[in-house]
N, C-alpha and C. Protein backbone atom coordinates (compact mmCIF):
# COMPACT_ATOMS: atom_id res chain seq x y z
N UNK A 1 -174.17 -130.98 93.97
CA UNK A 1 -174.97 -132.03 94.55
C UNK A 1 -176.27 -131.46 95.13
N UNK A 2 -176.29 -130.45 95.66
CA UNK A 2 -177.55 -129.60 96.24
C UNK A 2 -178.57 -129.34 95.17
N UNK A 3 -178.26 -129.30 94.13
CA UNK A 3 -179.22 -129.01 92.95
C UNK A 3 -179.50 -129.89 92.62
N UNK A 4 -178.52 -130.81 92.34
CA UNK A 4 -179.07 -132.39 92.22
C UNK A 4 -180.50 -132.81 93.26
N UNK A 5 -180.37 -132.38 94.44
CA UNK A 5 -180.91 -132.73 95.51
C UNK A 5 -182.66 -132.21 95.34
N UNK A 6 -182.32 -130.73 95.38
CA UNK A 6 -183.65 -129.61 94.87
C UNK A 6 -184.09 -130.31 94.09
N UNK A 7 -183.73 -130.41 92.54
CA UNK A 7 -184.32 -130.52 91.40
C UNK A 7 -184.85 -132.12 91.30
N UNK A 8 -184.47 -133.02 92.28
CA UNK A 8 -185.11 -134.46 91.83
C UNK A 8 -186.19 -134.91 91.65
N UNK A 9 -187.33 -134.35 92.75
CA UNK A 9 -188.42 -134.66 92.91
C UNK A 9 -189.05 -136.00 94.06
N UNK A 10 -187.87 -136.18 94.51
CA UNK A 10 -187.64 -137.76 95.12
C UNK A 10 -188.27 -136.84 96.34
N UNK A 11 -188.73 -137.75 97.44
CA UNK A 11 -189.07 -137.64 98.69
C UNK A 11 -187.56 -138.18 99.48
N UNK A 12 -187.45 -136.74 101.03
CA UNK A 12 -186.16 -137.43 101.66
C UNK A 12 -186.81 -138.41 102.58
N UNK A 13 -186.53 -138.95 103.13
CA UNK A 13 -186.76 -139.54 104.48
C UNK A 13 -186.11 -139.39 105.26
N UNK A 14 -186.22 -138.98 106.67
CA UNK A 14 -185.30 -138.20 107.57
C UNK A 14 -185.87 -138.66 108.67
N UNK A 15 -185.57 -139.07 109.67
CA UNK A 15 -185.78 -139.75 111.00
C UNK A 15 -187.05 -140.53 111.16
N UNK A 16 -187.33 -141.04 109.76
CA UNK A 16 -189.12 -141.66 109.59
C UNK A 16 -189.82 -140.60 108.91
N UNK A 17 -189.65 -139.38 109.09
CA UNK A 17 -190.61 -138.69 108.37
C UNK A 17 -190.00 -138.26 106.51
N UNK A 18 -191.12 -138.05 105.99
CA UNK A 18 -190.82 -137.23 104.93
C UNK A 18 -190.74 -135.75 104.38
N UNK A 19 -190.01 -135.65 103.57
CA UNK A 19 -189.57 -134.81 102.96
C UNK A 19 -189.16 -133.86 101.62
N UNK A 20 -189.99 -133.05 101.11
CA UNK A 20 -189.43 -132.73 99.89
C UNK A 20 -188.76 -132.21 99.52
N UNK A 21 -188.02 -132.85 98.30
CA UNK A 21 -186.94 -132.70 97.53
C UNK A 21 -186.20 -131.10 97.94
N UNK A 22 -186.97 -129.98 98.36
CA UNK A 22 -186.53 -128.21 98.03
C UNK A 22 -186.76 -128.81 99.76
N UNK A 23 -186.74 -128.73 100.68
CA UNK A 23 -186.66 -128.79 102.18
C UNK A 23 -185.30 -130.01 102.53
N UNK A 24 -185.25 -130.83 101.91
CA UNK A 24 -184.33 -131.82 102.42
C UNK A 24 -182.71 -131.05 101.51
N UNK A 25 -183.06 -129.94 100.53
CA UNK A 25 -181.72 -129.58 100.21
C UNK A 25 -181.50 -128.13 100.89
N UNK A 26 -182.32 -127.80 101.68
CA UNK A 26 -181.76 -126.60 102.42
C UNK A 26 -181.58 -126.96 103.97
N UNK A 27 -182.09 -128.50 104.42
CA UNK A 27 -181.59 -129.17 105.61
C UNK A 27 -179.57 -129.49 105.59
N UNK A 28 -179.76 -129.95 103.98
CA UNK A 28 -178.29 -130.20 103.61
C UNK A 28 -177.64 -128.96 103.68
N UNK A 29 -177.80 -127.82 103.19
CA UNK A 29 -177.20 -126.80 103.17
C UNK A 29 -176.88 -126.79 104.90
N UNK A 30 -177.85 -126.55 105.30
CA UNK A 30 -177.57 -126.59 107.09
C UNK A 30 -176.39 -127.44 107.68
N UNK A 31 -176.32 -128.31 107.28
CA UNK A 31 -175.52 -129.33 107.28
C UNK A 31 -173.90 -128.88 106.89
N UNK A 32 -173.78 -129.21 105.83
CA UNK A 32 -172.77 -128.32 104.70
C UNK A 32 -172.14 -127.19 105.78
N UNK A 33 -173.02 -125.89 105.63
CA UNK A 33 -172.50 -124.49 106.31
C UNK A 33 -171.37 -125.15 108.00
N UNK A 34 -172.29 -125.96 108.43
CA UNK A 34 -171.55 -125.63 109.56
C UNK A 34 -170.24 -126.63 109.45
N UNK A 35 -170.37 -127.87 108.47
CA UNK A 35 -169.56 -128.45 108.67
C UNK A 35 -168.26 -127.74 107.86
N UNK A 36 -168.66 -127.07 106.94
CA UNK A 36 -167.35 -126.24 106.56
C UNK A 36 -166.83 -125.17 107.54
N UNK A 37 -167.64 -124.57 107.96
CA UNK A 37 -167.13 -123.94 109.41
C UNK A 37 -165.86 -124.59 110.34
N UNK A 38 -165.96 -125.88 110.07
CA UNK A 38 -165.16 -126.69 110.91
C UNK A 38 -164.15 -126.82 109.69
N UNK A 39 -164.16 -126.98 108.61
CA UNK A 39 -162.71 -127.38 107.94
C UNK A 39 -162.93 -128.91 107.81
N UNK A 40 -164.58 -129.66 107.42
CA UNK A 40 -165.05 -130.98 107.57
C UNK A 40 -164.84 -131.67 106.48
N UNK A 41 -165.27 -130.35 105.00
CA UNK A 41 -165.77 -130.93 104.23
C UNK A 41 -165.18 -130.22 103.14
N UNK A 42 -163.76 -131.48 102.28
CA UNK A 42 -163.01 -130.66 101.07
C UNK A 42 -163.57 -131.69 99.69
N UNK A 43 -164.30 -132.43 99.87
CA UNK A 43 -164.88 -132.69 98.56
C UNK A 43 -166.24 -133.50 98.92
N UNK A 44 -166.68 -133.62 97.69
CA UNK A 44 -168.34 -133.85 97.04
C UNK A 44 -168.28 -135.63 98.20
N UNK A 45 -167.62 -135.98 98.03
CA UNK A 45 -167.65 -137.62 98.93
C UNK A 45 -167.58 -137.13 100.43
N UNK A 46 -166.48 -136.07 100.83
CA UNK A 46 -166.77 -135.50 102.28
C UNK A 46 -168.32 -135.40 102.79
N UNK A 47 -168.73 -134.15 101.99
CA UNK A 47 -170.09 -134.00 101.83
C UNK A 47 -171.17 -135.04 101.80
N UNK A 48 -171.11 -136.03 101.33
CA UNK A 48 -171.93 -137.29 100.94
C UNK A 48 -171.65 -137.68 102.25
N UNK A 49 -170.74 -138.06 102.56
CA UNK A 49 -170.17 -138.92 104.09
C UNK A 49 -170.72 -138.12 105.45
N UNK A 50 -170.39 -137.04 105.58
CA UNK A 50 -170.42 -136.43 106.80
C UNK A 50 -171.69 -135.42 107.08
N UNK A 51 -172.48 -135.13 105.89
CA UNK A 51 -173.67 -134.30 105.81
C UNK A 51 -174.83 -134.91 105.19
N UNK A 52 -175.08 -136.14 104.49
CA UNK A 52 -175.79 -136.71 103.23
C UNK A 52 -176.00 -138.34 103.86
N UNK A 53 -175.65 -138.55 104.58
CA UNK A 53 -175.73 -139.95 104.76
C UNK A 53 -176.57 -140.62 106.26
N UNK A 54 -176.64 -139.70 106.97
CA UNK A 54 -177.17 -139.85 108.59
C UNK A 54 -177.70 -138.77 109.37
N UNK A 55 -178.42 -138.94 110.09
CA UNK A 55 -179.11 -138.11 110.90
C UNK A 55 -177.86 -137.97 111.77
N UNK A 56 -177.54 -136.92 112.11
CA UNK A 56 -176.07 -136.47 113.51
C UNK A 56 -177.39 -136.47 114.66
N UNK A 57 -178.36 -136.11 114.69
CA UNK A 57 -178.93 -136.48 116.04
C UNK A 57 -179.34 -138.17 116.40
N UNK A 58 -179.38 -138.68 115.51
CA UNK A 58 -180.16 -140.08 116.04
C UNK A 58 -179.33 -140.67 115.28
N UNK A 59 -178.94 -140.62 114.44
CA UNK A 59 -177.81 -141.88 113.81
C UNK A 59 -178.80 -142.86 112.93
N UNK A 60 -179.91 -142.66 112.14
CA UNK A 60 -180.42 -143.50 111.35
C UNK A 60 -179.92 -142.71 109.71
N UNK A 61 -179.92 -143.75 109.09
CA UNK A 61 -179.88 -143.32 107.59
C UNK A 61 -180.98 -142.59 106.90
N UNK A 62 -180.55 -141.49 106.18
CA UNK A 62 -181.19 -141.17 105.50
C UNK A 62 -181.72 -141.62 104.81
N UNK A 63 -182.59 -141.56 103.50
CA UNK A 63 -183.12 -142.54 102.59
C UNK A 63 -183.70 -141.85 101.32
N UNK A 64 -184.20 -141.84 100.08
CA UNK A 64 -184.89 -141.44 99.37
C UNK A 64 -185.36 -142.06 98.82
N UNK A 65 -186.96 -141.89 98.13
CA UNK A 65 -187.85 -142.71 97.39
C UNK A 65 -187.95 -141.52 96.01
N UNK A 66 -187.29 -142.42 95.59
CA UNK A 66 -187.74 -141.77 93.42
C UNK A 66 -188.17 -142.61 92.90
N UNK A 67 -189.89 -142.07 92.31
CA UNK A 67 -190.47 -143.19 91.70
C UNK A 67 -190.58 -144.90 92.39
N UNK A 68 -190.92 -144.30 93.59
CA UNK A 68 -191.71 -145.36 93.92
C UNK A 68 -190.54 -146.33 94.04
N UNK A 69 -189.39 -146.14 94.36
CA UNK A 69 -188.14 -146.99 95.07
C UNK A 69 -187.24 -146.42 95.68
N UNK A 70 -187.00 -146.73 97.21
CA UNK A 70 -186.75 -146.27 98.02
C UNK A 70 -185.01 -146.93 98.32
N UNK A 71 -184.32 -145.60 98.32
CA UNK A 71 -182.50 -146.41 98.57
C UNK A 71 -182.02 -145.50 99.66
N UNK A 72 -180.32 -145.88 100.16
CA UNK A 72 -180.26 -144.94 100.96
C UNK A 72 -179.78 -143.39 100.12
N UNK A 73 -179.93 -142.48 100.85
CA UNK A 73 -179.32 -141.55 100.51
C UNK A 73 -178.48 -141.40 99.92
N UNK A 74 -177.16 -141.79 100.68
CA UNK A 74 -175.33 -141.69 100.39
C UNK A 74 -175.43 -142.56 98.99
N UNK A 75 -175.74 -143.93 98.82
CA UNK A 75 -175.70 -144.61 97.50
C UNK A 75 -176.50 -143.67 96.11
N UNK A 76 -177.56 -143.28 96.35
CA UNK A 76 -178.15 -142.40 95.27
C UNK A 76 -177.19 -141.46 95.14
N UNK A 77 -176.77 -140.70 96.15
CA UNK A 77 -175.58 -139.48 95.63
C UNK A 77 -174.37 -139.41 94.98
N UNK A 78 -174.06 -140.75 95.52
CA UNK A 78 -172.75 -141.06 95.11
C UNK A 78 -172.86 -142.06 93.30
N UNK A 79 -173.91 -142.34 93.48
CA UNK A 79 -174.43 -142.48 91.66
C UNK A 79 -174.73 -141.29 91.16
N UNK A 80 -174.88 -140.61 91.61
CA UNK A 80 -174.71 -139.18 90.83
C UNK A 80 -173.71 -138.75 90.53
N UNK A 81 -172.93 -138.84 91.73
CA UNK A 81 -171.27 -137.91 91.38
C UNK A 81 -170.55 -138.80 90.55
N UNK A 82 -170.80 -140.04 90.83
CA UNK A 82 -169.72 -141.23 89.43
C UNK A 82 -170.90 -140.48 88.18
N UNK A 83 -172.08 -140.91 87.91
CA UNK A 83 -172.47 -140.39 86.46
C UNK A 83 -172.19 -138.58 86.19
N UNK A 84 -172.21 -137.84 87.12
CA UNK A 84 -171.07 -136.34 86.55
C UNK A 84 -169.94 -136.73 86.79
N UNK A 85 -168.93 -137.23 87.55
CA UNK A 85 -167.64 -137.58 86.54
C UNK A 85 -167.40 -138.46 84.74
N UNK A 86 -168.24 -139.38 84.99
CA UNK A 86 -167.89 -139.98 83.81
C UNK A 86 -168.59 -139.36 82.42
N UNK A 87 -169.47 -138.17 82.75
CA UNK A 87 -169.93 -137.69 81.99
C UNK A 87 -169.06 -136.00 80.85
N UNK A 88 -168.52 -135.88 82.27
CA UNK A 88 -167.84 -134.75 82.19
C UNK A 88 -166.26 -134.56 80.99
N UNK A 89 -166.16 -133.70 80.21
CA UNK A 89 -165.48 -133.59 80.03
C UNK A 89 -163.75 -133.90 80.24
């Protein structure tokens, strides 16, 4: 999902401000590291839920704009992980 993230080109949106695509996936990594530290996060939907979906300081949604349409975060990701499952072998 992190590469997914890098490689999109989408702008994040993160507490009102923006963000590109290679900065909003090493914010996630930040995210990620510590929450596995804790024993948070055992799959790709954990991840989406608990690191991908909200600001932990302010509690607003994340968001991304690709091409000029803007959704939340967690829904774009989680259309990703259904199109690599159903794609997958």
């Amino acid at each position: 999902m992190l590469t997914f993230v890098a490689s999109s080109g989408c702008l994040f949106i993160r507490n009102g401000s923006e963000y590109p695509a290679t900065e909003a996936r090493d914010h996630l990594q930040k995210k990620l590291d510590y929450l596995n530290k804790k024993g948070l996060v055992d799959s790709s939907e954990d991840f989406i839920a608990r690191a991908a979906t909200e600001s932990s300081m302010s509690g607003k949604p994340y968001k991304v704009r690709c091409n000029g349409q803007e959704q939340l975060s967690a829904e774009w990701l989680k259309a990703e992980l259904a199109r690599l499952r159903t794609t997958r072998p």
